[in-house]
N, C-alpha and C. Protein backbone atom coordinates (compact mmCIF):
# COMPACT_ATOMS: atom_id res chain seq x y z
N UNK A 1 -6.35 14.82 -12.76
CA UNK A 1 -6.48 13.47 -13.25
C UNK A 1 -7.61 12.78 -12.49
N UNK A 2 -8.72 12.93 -12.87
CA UNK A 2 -9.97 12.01 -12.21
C UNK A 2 -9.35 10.38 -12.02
N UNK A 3 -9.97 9.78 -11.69
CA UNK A 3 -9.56 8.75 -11.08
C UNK A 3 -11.20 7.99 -11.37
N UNK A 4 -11.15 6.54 -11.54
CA UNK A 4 -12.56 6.05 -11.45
C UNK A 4 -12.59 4.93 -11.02
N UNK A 5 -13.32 4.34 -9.47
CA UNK A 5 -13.30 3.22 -8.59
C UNK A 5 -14.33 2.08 -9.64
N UNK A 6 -13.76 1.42 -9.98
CA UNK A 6 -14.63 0.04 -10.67
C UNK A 6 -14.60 -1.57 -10.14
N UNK A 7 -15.63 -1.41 -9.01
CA UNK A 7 -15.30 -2.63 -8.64
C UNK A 7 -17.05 -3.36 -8.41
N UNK A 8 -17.57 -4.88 -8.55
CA UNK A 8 -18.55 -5.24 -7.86
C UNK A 8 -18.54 -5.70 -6.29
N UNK A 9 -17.18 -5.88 -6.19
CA UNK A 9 -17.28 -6.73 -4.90
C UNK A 9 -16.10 -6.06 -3.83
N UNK A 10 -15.96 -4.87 -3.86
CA UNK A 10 -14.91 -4.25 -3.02
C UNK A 10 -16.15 -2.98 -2.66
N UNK A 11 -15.69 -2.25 -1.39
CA UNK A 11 -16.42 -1.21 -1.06
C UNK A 11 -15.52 0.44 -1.61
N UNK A 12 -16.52 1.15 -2.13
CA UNK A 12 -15.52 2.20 -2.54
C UNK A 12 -14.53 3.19 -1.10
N UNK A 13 -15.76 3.17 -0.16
CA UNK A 13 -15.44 4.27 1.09
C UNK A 13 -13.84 3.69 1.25
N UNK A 14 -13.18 2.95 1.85
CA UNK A 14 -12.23 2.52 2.73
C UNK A 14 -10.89 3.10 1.62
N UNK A 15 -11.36 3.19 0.34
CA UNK A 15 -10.28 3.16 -0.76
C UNK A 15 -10.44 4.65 -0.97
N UNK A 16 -11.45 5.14 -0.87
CA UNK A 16 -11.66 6.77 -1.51
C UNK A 16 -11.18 7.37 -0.13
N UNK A 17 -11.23 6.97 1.08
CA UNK A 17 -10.50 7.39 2.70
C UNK A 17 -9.19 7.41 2.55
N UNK A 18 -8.66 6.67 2.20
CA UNK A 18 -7.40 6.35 2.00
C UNK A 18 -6.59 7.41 1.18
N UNK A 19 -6.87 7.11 -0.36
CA UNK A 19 -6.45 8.19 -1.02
C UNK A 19 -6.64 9.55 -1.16
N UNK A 20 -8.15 9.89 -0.49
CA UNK A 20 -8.08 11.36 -0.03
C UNK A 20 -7.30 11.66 1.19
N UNK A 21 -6.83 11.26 1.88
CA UNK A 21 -5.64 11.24 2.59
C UNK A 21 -4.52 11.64 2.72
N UNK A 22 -3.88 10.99 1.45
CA UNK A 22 -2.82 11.34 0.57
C UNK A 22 -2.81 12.87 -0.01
N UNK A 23 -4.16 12.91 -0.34
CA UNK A 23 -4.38 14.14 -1.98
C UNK A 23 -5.82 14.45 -1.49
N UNK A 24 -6.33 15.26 -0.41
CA UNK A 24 -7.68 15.77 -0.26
C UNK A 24 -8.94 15.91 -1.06
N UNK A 25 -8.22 17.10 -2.22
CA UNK A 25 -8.81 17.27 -3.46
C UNK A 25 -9.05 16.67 -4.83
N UNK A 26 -8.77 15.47 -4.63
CA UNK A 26 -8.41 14.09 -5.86
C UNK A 26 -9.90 13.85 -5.98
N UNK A 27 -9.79 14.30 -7.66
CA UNK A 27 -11.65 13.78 -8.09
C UNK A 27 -11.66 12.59 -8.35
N UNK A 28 -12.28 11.51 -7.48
CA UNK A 28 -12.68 10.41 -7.56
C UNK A 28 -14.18 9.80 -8.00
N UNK A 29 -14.61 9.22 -8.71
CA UNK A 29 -16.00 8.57 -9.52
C UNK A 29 -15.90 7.09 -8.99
N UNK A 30 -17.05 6.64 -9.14
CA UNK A 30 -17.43 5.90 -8.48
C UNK A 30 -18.37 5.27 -9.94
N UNK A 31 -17.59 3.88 -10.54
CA UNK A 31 -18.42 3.42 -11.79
C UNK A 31 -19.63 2.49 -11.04
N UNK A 32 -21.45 2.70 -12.04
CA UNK A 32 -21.91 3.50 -12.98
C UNK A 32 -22.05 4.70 -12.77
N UNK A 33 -22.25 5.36 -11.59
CA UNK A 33 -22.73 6.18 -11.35
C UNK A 33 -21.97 7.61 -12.14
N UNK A 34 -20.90 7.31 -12.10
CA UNK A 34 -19.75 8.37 -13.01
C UNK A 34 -20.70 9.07 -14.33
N UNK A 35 -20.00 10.29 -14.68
CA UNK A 35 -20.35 11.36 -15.22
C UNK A 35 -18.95 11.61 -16.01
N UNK A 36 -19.38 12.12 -17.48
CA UNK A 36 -18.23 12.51 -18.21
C UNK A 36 -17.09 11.58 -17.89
N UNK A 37 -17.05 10.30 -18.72
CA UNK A 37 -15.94 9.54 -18.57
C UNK A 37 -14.74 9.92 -19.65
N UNK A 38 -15.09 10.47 -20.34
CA UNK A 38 -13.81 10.97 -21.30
C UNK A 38 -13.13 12.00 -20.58
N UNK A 39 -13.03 11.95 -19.43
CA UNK A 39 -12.55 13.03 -18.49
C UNK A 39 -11.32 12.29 -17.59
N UNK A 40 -11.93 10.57 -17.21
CA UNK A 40 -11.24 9.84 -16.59
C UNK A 40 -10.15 9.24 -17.66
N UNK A 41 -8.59 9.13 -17.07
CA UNK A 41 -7.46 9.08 -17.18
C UNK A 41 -6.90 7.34 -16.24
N UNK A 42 -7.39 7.23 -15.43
CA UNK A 42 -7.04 6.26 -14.52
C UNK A 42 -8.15 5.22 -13.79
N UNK A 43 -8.01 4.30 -13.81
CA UNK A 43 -9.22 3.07 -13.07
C UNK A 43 -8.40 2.24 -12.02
N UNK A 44 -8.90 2.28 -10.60
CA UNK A 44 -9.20 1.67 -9.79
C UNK A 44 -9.71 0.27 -9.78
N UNK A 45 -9.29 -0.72 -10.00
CA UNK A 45 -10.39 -1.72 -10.10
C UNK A 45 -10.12 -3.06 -9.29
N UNK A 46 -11.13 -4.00 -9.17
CA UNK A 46 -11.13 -5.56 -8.53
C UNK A 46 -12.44 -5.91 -9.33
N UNK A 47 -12.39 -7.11 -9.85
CA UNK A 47 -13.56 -7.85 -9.52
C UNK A 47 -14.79 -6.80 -10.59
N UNK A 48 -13.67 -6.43 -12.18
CA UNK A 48 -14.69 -5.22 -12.09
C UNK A 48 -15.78 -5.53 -13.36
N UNK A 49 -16.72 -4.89 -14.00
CA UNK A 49 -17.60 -4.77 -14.76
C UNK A 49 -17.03 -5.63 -16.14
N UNK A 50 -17.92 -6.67 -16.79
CA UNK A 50 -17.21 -6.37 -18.05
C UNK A 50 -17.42 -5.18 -18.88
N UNK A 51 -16.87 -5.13 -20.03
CA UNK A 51 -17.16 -3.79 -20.82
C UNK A 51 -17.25 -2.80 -20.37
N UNK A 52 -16.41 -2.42 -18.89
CA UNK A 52 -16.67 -1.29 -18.30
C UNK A 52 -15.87 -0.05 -18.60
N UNK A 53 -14.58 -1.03 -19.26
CA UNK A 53 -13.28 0.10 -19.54
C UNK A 53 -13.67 0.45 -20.97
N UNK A 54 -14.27 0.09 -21.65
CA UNK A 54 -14.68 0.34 -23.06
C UNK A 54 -15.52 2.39 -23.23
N UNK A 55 -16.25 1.98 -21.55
CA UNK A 55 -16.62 3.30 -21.59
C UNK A 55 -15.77 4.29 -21.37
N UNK A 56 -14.47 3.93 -21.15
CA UNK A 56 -13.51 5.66 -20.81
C UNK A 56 -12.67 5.73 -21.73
N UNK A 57 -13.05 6.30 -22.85
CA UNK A 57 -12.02 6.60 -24.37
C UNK A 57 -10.57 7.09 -24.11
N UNK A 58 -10.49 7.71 -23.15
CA UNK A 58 -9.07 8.45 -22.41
C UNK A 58 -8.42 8.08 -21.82
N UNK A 59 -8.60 6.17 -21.24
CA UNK A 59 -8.09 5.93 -20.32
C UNK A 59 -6.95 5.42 -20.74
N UNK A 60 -5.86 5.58 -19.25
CA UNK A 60 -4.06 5.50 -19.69
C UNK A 60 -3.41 4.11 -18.84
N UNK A 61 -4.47 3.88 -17.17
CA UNK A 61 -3.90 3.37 -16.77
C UNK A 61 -5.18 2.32 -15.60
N UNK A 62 -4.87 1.15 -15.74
CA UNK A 62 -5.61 -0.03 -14.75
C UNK A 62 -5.15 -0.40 -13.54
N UNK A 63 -5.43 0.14 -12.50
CA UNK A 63 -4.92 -0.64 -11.36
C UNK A 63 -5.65 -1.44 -10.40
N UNK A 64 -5.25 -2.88 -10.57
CA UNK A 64 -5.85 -3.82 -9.69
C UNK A 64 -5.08 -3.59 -8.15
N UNK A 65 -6.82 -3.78 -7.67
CA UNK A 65 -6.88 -3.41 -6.13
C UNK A 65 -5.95 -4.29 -5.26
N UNK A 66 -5.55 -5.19 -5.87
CA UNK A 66 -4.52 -6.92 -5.26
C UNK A 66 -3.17 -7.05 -6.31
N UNK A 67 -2.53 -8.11 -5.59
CA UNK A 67 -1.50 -8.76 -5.98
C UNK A 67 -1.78 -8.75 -7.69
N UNK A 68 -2.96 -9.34 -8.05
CA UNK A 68 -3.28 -10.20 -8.94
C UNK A 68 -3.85 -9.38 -10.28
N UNK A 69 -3.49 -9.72 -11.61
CA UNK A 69 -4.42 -8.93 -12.72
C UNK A 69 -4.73 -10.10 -13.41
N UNK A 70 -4.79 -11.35 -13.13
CA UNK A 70 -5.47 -12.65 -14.06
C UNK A 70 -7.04 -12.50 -14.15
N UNK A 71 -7.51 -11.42 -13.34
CA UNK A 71 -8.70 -11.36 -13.94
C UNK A 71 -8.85 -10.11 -15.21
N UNK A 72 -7.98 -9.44 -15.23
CA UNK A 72 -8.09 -8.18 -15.62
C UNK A 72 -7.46 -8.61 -17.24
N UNK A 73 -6.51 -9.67 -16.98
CA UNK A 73 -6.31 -10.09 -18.28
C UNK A 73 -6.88 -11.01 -19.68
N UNK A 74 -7.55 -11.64 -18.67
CA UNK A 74 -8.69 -12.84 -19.54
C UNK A 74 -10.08 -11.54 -19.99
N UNK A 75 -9.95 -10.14 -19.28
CA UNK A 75 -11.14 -9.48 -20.63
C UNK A 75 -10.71 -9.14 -21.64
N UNK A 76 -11.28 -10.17 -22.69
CA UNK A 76 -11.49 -9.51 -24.36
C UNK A 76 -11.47 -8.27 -24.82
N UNK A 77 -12.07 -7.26 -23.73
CA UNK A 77 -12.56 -6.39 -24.40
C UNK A 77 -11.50 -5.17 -23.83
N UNK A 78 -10.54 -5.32 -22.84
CA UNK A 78 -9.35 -4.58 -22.33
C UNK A 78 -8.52 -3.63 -23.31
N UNK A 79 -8.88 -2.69 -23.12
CA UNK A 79 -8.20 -1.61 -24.21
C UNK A 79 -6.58 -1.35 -24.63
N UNK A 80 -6.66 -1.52 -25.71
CA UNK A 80 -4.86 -1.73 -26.35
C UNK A 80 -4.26 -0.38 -25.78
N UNK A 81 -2.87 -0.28 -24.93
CA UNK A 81 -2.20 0.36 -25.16
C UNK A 81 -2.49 1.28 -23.58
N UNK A 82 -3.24 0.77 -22.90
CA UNK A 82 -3.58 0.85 -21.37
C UNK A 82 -2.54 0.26 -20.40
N UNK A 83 -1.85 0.94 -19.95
CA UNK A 83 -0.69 0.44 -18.57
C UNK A 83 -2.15 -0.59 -17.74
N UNK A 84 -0.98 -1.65 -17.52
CA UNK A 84 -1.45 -2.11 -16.16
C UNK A 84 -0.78 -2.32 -15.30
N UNK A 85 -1.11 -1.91 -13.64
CA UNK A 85 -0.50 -2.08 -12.79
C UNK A 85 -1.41 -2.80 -11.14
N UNK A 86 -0.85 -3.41 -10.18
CA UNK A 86 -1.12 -3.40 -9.87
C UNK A 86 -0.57 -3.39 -7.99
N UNK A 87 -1.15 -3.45 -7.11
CA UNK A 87 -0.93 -2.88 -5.47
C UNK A 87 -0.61 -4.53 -4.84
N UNK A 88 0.88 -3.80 -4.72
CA UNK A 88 1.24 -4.94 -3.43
C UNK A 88 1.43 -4.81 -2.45
């Protein structure tokens, strides 16, 4: 299950440390730079891109990096039928 970090204003290292931690071998992407997004299943996010989730046709699940998804909910463009969750 690739995994894909989408954030402008969070650093990826401290979060990709963390969860390789957990799971060594966990393929993690790093949005734009990501490759083959119909591959990614899951998003990482804060603070993230608009129209960014539009690019992963496969995706199942959103997780905001905080308490909070009031930003994650005011995008228009948030794909139907996508779990959201988020880290407390």
């Amino acid at each position: 299950m690739p995994i894909t970090f989408i954030s402008k204003t969070k650093a990826p290292a401290p979060w990709i440390s963390a969860l390789r931690k957990l799971k060594p071998n966990l393929d993690i992407r790093i949005f734009p730079e990501d490759t083959n997004r119909e591959e990614v299943d899951f998003a990482l996010t804060w603070n993230h891109h608009e129209e960014a989730f539009a690019q992963y046709p496969n995706l199942k699940v959103i997780c905001s990096m905080g308490a909070g998804v009031d930003n994650l909910m005011k995008d228009k463009n948030l794909p139907k039928g996508v779990a959201i969750v988020r880290i407390v």
